[in-house]
C-alpha atoms as a PDB file:
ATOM      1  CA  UNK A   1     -27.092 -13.160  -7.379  1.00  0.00           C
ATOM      2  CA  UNK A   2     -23.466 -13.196  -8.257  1.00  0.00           C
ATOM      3  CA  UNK A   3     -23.037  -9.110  -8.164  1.00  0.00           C
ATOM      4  CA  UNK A   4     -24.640  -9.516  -4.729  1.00  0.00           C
ATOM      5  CA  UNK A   5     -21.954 -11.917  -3.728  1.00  0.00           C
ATOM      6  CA  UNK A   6     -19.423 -10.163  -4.877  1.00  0.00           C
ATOM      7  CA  UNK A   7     -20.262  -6.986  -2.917  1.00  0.00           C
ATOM      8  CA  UNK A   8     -20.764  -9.070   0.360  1.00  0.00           C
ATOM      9  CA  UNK A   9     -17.155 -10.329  -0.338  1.00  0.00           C
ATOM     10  CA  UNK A  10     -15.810  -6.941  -0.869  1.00  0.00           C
ATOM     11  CA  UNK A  11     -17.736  -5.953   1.939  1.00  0.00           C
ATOM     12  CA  UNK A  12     -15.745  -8.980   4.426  1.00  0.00           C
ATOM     13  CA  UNK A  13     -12.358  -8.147   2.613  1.00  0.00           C
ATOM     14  CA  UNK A  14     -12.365  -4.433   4.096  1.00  0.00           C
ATOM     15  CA  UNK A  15     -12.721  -6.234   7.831  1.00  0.00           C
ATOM     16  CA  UNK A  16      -9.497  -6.465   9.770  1.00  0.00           C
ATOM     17  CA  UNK A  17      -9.210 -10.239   9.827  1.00  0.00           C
ATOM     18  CA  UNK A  18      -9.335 -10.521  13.710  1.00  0.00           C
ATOM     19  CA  UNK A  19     -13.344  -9.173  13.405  1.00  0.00           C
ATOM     20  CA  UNK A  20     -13.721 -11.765  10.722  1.00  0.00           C
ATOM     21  CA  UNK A  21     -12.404 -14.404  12.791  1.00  0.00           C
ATOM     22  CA  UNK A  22     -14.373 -12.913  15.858  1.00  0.00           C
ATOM     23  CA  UNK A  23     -17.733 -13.109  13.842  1.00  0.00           C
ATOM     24  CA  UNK A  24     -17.034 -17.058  12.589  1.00  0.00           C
ATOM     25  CA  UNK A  25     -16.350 -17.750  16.257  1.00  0.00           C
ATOM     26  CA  UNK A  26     -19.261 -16.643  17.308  1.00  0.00           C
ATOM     27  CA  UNK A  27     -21.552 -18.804  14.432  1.00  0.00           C
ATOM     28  CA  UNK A  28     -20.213 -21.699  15.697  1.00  0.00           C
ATOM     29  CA  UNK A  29     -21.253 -22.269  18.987  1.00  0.00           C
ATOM     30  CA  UNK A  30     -25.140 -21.355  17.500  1.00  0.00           C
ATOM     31  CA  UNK A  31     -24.462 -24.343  15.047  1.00  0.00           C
ATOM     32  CA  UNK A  32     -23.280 -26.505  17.915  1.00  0.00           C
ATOM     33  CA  UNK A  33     -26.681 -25.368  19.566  1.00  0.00           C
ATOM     34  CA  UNK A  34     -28.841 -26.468  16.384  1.00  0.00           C
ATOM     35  CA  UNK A  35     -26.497 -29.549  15.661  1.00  0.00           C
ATOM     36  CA  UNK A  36     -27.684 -30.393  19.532  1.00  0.00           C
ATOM     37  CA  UNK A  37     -31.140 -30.275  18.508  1.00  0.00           C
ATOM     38  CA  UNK A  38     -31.468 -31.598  15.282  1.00  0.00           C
ATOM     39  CA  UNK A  39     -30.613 -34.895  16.612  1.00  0.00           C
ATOM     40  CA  UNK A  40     -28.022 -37.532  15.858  1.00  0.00           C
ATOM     41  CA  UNK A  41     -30.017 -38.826  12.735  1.00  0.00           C
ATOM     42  CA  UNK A  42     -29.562 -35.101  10.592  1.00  0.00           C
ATOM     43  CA  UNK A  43     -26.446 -34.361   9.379  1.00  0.00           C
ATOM     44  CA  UNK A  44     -25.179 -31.005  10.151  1.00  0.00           C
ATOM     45  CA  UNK A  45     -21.521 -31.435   9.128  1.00  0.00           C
ATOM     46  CA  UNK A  46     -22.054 -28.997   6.356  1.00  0.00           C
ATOM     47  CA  UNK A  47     -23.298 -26.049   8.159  1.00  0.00           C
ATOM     48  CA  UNK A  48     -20.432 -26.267  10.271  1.00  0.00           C
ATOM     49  CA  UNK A  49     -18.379 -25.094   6.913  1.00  0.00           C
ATOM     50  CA  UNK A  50     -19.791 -21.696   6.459  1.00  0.00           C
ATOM     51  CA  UNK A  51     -17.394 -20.124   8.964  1.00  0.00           C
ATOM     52  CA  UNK A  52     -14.471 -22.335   8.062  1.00  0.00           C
ATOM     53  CA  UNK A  53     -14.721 -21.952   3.900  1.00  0.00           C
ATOM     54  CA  UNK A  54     -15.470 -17.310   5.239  1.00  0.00           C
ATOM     55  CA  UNK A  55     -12.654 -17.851   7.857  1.00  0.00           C
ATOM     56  CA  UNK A  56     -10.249 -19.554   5.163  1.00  0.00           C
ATOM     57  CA  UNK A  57     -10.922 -16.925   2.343  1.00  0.00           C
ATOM     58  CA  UNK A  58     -10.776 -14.056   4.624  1.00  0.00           C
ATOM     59  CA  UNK A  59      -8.104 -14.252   7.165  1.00  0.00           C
ATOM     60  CA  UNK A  60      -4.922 -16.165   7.394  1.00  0.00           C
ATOM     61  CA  UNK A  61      -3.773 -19.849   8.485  1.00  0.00           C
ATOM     62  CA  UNK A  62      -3.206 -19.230  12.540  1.00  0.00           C
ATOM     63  CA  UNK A  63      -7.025 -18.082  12.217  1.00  0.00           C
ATOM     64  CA  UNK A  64      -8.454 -21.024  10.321  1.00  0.00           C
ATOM     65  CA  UNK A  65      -6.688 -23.485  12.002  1.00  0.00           C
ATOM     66  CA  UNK A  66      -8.417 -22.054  15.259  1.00  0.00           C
ATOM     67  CA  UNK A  67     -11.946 -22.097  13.379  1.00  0.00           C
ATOM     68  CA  UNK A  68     -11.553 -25.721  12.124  1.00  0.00           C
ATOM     69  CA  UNK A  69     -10.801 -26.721  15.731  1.00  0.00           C
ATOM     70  CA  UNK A  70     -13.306 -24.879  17.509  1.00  0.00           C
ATOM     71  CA  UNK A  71     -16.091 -26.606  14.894  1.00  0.00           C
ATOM     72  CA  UNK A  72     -14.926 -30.168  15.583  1.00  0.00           C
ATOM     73  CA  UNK A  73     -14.869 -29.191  18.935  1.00  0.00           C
ATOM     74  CA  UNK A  74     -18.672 -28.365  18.546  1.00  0.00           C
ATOM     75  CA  UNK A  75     -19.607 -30.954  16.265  1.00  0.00           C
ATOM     76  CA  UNK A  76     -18.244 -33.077  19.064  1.00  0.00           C
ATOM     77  CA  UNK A  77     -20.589 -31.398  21.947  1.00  0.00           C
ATOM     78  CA  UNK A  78     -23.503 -32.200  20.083  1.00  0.00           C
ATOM     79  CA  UNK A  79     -22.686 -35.949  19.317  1.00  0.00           C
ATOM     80  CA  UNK A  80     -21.739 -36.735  22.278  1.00  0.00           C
ATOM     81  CA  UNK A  81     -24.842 -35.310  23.753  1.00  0.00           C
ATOM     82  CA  UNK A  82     -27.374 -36.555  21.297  1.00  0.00           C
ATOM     83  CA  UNK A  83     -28.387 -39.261  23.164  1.00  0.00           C
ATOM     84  CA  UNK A  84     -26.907 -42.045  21.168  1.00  0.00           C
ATOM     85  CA  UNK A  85     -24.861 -44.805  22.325  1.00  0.00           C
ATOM     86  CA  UNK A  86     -21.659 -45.756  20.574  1.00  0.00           C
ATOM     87  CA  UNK A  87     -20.462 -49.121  21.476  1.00  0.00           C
ATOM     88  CA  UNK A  88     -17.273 -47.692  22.626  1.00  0.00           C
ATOM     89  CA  UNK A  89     -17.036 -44.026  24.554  1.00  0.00           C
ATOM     90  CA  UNK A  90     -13.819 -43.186  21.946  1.00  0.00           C
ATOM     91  CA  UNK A  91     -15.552 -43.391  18.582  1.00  0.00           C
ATOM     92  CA  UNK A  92     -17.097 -40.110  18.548  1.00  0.00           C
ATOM     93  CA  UNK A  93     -13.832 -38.603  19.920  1.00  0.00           C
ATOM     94  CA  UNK A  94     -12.144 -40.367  16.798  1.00  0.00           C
ATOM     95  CA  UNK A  95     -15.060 -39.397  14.598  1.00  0.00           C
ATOM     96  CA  UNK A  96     -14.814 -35.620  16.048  1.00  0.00           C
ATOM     97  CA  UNK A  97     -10.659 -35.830  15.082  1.00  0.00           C
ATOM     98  CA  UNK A  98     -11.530 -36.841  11.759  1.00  0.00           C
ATOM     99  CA  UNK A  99     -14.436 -34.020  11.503  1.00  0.00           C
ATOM    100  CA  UNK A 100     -11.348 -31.820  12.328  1.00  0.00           C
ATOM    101  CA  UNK A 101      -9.001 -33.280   9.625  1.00  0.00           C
ATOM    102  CA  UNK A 102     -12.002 -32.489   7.088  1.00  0.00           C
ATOM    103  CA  UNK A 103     -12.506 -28.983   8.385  1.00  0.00           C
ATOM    104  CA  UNK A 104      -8.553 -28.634   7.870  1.00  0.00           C
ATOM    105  CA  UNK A 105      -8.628 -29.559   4.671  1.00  0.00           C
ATOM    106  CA  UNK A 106     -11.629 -27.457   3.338  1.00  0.00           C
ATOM    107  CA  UNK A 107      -9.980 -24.728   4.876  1.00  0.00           C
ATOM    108  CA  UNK A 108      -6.357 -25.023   2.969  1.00  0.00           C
ATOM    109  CA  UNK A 109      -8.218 -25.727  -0.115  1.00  0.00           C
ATOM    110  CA  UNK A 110      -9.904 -22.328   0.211  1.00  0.00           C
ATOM    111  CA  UNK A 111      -6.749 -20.840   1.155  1.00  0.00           C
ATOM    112  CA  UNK A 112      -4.735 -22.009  -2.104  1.00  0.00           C
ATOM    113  CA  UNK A 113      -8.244 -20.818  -4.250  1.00  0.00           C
ATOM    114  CA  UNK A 114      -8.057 -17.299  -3.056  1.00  0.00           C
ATOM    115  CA  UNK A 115      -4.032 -17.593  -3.543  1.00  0.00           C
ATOM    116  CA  UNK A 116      -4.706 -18.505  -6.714  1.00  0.00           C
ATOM    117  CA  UNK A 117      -7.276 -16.297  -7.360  1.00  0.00           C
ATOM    118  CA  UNK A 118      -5.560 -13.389  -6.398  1.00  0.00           C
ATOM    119  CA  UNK A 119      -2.359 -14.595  -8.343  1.00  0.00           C
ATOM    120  CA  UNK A 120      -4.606 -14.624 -11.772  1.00  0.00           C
ATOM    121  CA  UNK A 121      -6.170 -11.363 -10.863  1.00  0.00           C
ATOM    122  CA  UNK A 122      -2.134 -10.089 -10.832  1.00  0.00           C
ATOM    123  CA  UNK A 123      -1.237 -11.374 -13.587  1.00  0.00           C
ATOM    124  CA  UNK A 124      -4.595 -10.006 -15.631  1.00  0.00           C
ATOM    125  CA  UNK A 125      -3.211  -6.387 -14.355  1.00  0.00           C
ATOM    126  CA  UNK A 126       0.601  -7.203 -15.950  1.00  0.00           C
ATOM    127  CA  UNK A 127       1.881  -6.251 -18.978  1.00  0.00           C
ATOM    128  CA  UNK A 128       3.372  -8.775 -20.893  1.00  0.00           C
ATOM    129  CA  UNK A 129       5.895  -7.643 -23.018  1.00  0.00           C
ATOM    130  CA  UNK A 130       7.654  -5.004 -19.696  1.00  0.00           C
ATOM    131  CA  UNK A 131       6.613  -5.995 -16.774  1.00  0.00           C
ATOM    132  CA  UNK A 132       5.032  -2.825 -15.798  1.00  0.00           C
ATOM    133  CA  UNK A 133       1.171  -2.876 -15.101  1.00  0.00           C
ATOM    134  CA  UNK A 134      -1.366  -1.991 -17.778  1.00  0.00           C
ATOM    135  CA  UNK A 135      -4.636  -0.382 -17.692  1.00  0.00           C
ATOM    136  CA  UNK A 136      -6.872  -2.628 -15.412  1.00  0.00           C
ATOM    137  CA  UNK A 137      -4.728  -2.220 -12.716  1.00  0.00           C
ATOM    138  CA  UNK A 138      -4.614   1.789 -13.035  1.00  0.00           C
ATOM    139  CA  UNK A 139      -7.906   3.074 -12.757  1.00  0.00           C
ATOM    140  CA  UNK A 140      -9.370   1.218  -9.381  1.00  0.00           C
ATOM    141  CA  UNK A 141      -5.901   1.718  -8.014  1.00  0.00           C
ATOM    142  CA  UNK A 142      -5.456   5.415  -8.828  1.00  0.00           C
ATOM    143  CA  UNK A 143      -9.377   5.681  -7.803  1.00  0.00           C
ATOM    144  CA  UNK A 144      -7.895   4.390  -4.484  1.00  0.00           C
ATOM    145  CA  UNK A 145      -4.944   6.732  -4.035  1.00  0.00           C
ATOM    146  CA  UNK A 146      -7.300   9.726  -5.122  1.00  0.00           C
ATOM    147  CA  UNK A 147     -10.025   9.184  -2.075  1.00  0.00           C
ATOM    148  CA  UNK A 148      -6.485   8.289   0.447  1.00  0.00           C
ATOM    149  CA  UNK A 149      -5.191  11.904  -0.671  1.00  0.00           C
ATOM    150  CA  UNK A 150      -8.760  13.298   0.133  1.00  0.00           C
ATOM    151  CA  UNK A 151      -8.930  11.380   3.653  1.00  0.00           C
ATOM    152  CA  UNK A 152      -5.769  12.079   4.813  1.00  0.00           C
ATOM    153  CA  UNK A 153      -5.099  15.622   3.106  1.00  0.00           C
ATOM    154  CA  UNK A 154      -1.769  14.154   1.329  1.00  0.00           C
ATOM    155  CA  UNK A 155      -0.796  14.399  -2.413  1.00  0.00           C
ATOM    156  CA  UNK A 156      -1.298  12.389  -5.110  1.00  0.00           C
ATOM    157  CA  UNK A 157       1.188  12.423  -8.973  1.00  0.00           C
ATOM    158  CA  UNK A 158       0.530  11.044 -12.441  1.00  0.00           C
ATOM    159  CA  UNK A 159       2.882  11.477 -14.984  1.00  0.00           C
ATOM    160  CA  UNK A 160       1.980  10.664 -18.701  1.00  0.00           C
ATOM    161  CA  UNK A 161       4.886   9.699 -20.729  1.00  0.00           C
ATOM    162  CA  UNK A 162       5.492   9.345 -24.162  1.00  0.00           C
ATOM    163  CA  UNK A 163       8.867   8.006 -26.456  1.00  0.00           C
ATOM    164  CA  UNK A 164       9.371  10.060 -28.979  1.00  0.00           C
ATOM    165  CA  UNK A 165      10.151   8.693 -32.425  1.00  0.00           C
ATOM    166  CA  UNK A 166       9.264   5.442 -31.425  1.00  0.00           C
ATOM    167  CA  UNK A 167       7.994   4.286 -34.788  1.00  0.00           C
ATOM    168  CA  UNK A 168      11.351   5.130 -36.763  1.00  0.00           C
ATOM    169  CA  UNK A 169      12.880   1.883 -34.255  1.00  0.00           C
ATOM    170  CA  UNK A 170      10.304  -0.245 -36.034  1.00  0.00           C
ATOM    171  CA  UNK A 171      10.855   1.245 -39.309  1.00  0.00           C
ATOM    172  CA  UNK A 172      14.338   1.080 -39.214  1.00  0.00           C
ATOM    173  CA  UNK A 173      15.654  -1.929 -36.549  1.00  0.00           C
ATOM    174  CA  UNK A 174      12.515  -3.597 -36.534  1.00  0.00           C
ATOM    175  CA  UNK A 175       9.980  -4.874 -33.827  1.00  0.00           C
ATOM    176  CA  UNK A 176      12.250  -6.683 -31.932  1.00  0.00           C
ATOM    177  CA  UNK A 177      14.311  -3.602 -31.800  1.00  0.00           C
ATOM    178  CA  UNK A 178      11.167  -1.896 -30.697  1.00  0.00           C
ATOM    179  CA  UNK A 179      10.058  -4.123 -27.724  1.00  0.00           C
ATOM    180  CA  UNK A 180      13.253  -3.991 -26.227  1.00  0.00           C
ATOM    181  CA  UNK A 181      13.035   0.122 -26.260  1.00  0.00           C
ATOM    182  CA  UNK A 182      10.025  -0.770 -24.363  1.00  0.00           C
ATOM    183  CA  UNK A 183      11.815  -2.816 -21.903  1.00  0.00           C
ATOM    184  CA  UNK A 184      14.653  -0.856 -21.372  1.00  0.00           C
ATOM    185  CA  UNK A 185      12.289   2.352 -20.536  1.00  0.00           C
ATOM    186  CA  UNK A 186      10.291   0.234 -17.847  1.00  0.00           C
ATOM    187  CA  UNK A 187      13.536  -0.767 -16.480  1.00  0.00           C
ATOM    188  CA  UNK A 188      15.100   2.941 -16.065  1.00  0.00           C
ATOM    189  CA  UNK A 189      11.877   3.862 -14.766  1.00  0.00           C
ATOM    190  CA  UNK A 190      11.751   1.340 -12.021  1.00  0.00           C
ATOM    191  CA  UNK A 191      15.070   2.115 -10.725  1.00  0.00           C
ATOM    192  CA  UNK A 192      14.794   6.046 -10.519  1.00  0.00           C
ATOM    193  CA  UNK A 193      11.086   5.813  -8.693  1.00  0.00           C
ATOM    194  CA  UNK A 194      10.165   4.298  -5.196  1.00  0.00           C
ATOM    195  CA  UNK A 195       8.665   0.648  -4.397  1.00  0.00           C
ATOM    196  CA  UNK A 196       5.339   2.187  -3.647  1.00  0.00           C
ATOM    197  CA  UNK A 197       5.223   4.386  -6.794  1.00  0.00           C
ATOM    198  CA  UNK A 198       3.433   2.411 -10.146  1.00  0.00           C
ATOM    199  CA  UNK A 199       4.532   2.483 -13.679  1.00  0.00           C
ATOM    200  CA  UNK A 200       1.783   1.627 -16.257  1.00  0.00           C
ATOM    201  CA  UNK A 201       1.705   0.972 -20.251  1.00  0.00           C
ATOM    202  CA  UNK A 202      -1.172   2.536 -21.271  1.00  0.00           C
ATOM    203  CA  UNK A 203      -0.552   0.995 -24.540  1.00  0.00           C
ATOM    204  CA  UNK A 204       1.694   1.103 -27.745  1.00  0.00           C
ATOM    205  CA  UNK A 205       4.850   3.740 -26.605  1.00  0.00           C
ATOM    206  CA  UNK A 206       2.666   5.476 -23.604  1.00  0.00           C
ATOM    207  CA  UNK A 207       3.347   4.988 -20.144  1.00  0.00           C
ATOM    208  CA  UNK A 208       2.124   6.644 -17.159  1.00  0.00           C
ATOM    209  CA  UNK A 209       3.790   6.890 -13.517  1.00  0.00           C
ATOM    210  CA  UNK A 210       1.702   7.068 -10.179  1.00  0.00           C
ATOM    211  CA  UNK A 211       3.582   8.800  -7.888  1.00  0.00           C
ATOM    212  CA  UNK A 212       1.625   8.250  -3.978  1.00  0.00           C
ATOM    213  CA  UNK A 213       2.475  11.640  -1.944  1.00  0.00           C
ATOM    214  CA  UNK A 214       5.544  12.802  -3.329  1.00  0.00           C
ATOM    215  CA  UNK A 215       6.924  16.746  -2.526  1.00  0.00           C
ATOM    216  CA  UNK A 216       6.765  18.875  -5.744  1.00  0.00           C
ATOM    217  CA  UNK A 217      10.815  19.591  -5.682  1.00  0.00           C
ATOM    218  CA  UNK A 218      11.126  15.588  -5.252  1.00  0.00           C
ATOM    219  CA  UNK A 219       9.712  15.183  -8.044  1.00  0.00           C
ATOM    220  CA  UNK A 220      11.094  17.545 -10.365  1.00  0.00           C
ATOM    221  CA  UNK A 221      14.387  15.736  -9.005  1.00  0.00           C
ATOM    222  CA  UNK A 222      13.376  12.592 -10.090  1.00  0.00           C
ATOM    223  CA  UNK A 223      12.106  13.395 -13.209  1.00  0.00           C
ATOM    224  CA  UNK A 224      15.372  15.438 -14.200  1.00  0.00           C
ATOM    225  CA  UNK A 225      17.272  12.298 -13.049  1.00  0.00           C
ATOM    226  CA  UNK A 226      15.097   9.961 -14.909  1.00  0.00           C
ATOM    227  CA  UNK A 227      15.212  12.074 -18.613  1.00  0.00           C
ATOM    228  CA  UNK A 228      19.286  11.916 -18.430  1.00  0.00           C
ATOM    229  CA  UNK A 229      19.082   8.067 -17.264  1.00  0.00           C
ATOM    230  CA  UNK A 230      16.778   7.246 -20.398  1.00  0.00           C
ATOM    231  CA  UNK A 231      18.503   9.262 -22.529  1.00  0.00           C
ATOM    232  CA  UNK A 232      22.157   7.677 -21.577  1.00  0.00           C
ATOM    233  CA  UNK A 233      20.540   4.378 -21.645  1.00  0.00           C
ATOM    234  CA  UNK A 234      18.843   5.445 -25.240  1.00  0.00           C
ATOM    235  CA  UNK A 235      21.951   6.215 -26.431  1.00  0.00           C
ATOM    236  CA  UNK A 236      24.518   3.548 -25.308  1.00  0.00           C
ATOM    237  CA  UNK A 237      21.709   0.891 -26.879  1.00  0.00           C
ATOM    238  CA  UNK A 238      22.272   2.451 -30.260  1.00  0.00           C
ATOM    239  CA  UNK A 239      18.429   3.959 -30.188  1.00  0.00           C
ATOM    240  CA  UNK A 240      19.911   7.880 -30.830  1.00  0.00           C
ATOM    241  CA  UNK A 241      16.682   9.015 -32.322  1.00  0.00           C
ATOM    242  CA  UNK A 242      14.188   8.118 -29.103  1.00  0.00           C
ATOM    243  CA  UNK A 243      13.666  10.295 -26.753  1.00  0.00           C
ATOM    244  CA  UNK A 244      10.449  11.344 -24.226  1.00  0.00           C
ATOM    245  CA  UNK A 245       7.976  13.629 -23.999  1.00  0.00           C
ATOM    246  CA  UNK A 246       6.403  13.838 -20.318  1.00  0.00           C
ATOM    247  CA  UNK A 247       3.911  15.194 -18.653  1.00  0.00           C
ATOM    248  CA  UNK A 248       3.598  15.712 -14.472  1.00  0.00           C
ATOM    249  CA  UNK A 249       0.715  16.760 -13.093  1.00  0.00           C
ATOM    250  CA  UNK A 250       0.013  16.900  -9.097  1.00  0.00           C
ATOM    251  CA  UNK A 251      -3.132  17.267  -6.616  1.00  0.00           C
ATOM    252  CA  UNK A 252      -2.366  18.419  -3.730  1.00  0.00           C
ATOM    253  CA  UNK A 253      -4.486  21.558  -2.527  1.00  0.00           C
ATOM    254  CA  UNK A 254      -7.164  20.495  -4.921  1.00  0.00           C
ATOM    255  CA  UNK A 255      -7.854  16.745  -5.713  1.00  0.00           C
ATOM    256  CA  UNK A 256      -8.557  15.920  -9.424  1.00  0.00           C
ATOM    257  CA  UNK A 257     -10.755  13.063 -10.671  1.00  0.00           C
ATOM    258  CA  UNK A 258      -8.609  10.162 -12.035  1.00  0.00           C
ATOM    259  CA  UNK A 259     -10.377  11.297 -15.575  1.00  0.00           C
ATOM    260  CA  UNK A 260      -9.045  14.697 -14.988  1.00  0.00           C
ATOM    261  CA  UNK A 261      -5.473  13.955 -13.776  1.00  0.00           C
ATOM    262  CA  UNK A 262      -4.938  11.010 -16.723  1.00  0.00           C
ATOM    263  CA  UNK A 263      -6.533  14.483 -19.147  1.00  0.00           C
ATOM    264  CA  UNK A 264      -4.450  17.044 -17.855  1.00  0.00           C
ATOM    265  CA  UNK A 265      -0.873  14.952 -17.888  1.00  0.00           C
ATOM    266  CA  UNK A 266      -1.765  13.913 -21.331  1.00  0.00           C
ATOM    267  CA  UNK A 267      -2.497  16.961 -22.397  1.00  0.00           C
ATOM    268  CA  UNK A 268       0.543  18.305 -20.798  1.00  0.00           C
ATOM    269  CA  UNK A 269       2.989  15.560 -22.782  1.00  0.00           C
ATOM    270  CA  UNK A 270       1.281  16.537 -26.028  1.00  0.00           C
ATOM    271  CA  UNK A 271       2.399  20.172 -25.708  1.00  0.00           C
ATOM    272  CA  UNK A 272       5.865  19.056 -24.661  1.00  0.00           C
ATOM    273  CA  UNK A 273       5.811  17.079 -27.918  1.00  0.00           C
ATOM    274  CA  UNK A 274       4.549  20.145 -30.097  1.00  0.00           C
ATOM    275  CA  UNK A 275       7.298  22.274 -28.526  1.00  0.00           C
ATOM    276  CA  UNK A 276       9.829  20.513 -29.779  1.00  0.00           C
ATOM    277  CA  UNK A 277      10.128  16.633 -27.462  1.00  0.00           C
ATOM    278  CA  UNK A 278      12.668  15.633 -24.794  1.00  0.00           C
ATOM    279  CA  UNK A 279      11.421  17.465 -21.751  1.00  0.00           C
ATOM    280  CA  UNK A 280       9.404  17.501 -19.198  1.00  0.00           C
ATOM    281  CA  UNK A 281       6.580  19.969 -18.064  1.00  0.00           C
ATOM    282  CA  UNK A 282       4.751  20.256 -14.613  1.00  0.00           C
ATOM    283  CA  UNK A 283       1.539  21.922 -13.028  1.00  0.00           C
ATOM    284  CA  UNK A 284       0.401  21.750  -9.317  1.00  0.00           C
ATOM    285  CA  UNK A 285      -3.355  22.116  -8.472  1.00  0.00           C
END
């Protein structure tokens, strides 16, 4: 049941939220139909919530604030048609503004859940120590960029990087020492790539960059500028005997699995590191 629900909501999320709004519009008036003849003594307040709590999850404010109004609107068609008598004609308009304050309410509840929810699912994808992302965020996301390059014929990077001599900081300044190496690196790295470019820890000393539809000389640009700028930064923070091993490898004519690409650069960084560290090595497909 729950795998079910989940696809259905993945299913909604990939909607523009105007055809989600458009499709909880519609419900509503077929609930106001079968609130109209169900009768005043059955309670159909609750069905009314379906396209508010969808509507709320799925779309924005402007849009549920619309929805919520639109059901109290409905809710109030069907009282006031029912057939029963109020002892004054304004009670079920006050009853229908309080239906509304209710919908309103449901609806920024659901709002702050999937705010919150998506907040937690951020912070599950965060490394703790850098800053950078770790490894649940890579895979669906590179899966993502991989199928974008295929659809629209553009290129997709990942780099594999590794710091050289990392263990002698431990050994010889301790951890501490060694998880600010860390932090320095992520923060070089986020200054010489672009906003929608991803750094990653894969774990331990590794990282690995995900460069979205970048030009092969670009690249190589970056990637010289970024080697000096860790090395400088390396040095002037005392840490002489790190350095980094890296591995670039590109799809552009042919598009790799994310297996293959996350293989191929780390393959790549290993025979930077056998050839003697501190550079950088690159192959198109």
């Amino acid at each position: 049941m729950k795998s079910r629900l989940n696809l259905a909501a993945e299913k909604i999320e990939k909607l523009p939220k105007y055809v989600v709004f458009i499709i909880c519009f519609l419900l509503i008036p077929f609930l106001g139909i079968l609130d109209y003849y169900t009768g005043y003594e059955f309670s159909f307040t609750v069905f009314y919530l379906v396209p508010i709590i969808i509507c709320a999850y799925f779309t924005n404010n402007y849009y549920s604030f619309l929805i919520s109004l639109v059901s109290a609107l409905a809710w109030y068609f069907a009282d006031s048609h029912s057939g029963f008598l109020y002892a004054n004609k304004i009670i079920p308009v006050i009853n229908s503004f309080l239906k509304f304050i209710i919908f309103l309410l449901v609806s920024y509840s659901f709002i702050k859940i999937k705010k919150l929810l998506e907040m937690e699912k951020e912070l599950s994808r965060i490394d703790s120590l850098t800053g950078s992302y770790n490894r649940k965020f890579l895979y669906p996301v590179l899966y993502d960029e991989i199928e974008r390059a295929k659809r629209y014929k553009t290129s997709v990077t990942v780099s594999y990087i590794d710091l050289d001599n990392f263990k002698k900081v431990n050994d010889i300044f301790g951890h501490d020492a060694g998880d600010a190496v860390l932090k320095k690196t992520v923060q070089v790295i986020k200054k010489c790539i672009r906003v929608n470019d991803s750094i990653i820890r894969m774990g331990g000393d590794e990282f690995i960059i995900l460069f979205v539809n970048s030009a092969q000389k670009e690249l190589k640009e970056v990637f010289k500028r970024l080697l000096k700028n860790l090395s400088i930064e390396m040095k002037n923070s005392g840490w002489t005997m790190v350095s980094f091993s890296i591995g670039v490898v590109s799809c552009r004519k042919k598009i790799l699995t994310s297996e293959e690409l996350i293989e191929k650069a780390d393959a790549l960084m290993y025979e930077v590191k056998k050839s003697g560290k501190n550079n950088i090595k690159y192959i198109e497909y």
